[in-house]
N, C-alpha and C. Protein backbone atom coordinates (compact mmCIF):
# COMPACT_ATOMS: atom_id res chain seq x y z
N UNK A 1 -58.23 -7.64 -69.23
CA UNK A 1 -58.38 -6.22 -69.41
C UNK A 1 -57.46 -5.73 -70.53
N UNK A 2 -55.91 -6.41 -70.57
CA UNK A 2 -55.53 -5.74 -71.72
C UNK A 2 -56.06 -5.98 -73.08
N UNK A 3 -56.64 -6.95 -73.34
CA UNK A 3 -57.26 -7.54 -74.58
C UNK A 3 -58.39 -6.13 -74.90
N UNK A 4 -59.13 -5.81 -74.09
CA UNK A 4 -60.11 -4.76 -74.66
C UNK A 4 -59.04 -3.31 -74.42
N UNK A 5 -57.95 -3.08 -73.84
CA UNK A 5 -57.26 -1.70 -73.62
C UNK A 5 -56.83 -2.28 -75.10
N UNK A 6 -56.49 -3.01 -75.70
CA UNK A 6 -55.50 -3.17 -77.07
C UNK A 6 -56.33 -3.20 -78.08
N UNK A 7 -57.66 -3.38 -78.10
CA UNK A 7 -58.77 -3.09 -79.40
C UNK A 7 -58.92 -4.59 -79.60
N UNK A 8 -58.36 -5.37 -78.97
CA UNK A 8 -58.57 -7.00 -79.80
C UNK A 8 -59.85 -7.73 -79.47
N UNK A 9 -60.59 -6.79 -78.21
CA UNK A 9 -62.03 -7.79 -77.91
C UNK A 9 -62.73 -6.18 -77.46
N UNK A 10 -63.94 -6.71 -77.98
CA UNK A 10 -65.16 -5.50 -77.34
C UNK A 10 -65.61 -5.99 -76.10
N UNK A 11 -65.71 -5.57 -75.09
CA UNK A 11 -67.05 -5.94 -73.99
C UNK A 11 -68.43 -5.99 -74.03
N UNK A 12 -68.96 -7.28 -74.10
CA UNK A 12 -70.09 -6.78 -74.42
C UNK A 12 -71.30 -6.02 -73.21
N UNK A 13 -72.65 -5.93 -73.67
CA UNK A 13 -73.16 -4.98 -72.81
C UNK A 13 -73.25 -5.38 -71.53
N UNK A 14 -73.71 -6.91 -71.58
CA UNK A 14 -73.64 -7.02 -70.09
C UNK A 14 -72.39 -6.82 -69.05
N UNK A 15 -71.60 -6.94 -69.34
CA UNK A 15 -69.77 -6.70 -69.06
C UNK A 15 -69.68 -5.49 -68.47
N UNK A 16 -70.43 -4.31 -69.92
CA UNK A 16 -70.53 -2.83 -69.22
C UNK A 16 -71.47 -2.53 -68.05
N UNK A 17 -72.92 -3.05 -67.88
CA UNK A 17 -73.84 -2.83 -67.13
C UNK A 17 -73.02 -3.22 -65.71
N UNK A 18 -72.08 -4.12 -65.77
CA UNK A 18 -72.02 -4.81 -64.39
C UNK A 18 -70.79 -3.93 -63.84
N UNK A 19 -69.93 -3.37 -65.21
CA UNK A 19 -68.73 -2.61 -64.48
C UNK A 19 -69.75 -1.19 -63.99
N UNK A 20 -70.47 -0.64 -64.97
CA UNK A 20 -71.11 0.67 -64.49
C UNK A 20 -71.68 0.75 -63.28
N UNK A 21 -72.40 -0.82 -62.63
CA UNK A 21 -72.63 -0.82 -61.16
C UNK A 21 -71.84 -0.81 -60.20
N UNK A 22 -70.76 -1.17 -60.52
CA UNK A 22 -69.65 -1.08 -59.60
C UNK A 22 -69.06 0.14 -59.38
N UNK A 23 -69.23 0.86 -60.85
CA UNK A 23 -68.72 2.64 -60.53
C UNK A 23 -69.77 3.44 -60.21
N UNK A 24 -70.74 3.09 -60.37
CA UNK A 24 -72.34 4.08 -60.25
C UNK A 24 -72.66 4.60 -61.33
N UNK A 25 -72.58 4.11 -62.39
CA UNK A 25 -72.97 4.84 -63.91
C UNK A 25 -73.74 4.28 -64.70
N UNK A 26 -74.21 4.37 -65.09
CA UNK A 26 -75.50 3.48 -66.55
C UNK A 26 -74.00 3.24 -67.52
N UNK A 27 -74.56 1.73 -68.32
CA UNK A 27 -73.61 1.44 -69.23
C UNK A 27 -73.85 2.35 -69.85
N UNK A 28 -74.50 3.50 -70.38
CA UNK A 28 -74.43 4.32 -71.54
C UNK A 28 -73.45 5.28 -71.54
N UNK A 29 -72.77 5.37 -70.03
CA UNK A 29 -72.20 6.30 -69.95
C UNK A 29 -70.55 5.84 -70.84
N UNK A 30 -70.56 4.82 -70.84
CA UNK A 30 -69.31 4.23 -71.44
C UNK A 30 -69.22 4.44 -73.14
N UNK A 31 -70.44 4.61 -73.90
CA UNK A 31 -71.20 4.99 -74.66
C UNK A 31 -70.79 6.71 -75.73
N UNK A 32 -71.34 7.20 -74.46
CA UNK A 32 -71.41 8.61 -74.58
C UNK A 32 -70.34 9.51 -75.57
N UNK A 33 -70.53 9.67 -76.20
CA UNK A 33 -70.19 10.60 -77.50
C UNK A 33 -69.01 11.69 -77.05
N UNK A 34 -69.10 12.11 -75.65
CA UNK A 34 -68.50 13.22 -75.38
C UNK A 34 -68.48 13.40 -73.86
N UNK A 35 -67.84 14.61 -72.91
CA UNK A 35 -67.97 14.71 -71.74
C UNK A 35 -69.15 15.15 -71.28
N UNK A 36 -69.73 15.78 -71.90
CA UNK A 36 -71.20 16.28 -71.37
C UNK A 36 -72.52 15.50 -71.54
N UNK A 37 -72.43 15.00 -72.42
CA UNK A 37 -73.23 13.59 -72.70
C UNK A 37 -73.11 12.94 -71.91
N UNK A 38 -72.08 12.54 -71.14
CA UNK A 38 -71.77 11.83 -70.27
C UNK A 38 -72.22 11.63 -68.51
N UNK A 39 -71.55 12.87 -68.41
CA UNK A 39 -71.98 13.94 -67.19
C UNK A 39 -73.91 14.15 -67.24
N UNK A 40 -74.49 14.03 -68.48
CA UNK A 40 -76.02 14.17 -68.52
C UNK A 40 -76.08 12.84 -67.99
N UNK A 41 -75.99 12.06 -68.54
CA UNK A 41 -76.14 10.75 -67.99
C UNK A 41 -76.00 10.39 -67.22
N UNK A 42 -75.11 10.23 -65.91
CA UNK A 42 -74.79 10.20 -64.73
C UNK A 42 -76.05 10.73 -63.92
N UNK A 43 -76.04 12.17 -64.12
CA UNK A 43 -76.73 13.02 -63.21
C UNK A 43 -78.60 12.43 -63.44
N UNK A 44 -78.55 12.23 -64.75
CA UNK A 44 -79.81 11.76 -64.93
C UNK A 44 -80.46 10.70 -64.35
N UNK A 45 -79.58 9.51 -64.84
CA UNK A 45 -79.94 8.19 -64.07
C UNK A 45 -80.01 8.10 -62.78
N UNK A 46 -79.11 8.81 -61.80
CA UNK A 46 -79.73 9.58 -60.26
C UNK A 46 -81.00 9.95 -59.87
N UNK A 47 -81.86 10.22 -60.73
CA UNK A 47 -83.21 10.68 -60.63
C UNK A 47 -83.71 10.21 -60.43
N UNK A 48 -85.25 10.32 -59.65
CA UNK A 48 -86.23 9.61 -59.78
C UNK A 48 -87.38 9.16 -61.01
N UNK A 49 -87.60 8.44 -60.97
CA UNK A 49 -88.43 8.47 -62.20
C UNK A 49 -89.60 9.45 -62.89
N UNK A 50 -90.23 9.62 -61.15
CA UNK A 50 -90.94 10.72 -61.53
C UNK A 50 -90.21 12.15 -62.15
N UNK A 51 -88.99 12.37 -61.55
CA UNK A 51 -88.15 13.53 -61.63
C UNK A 51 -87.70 13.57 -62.93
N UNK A 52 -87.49 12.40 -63.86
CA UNK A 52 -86.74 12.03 -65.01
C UNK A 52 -87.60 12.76 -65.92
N UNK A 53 -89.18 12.18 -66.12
CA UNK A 53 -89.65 12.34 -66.43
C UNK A 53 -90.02 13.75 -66.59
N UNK A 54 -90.42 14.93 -65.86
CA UNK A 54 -90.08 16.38 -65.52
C UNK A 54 -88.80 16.82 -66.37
N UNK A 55 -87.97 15.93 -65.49
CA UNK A 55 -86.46 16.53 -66.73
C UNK A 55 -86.15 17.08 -68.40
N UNK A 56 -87.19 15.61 -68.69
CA UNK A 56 -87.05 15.10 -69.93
C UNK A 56 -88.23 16.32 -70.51
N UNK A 57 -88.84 16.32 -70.13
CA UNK A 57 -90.06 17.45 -71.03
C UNK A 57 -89.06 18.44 -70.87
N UNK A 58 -88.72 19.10 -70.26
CA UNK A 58 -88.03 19.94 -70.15
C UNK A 58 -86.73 20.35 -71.21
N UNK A 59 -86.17 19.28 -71.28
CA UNK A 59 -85.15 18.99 -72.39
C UNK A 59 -85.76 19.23 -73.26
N UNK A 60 -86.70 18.55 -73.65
CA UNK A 60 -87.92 18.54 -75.04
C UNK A 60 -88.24 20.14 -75.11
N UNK A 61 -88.52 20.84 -74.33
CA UNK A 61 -88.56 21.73 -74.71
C UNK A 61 -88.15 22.89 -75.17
N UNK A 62 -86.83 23.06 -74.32
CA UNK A 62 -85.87 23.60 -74.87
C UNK A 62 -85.53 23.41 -75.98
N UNK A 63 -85.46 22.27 -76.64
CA UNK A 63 -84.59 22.10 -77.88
C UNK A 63 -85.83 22.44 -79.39
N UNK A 64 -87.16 22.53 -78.50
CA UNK A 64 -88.28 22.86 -79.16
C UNK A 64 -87.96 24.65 -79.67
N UNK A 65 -87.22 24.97 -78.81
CA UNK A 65 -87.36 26.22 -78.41
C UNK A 65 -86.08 26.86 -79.35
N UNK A 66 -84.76 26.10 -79.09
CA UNK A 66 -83.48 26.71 -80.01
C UNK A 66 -84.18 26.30 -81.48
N UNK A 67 -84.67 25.51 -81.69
CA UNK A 67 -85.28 25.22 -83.57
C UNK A 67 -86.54 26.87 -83.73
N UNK A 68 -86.64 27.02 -82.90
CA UNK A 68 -87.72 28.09 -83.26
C UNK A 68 -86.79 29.38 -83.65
N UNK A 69 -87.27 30.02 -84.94
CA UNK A 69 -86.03 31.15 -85.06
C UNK A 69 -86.91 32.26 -84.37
């Protein structure tokens, strides 16, 4: 563990997938750009698929919606 806390080795993905199961998170969340990115992710991958799917148009649309002046 100190080798990747010190920058000298990356983990690779499978490394992350298996720690994120152990915490309950998608490797992406390790990923994530920011706290809310993050927090989307979490809450998302919780979903059902069908539900994701719903989600996701939804997202799509909104952002359809802030580009519209």
């Amino acid at each position: 563990m100190n080798r990747y806390e010190t920058g000298n080795r990356v983990p690779d993905l499978e490394l992350m997938e298996r720690i994120g199961s152990v915490l309950g998170v998608p490797a992406a969340y390790f990923y994530a750009s920011n706290d809310q990115v993050a927090e989307l992710l979490v809450a998302f991958s919780a979903l059902s698929p069908k539900v994701r799917d719903k989600a996701l148009e939804l997202v799509k649309t909104a952002g359809q919606r802030a580009k519209t002046p």
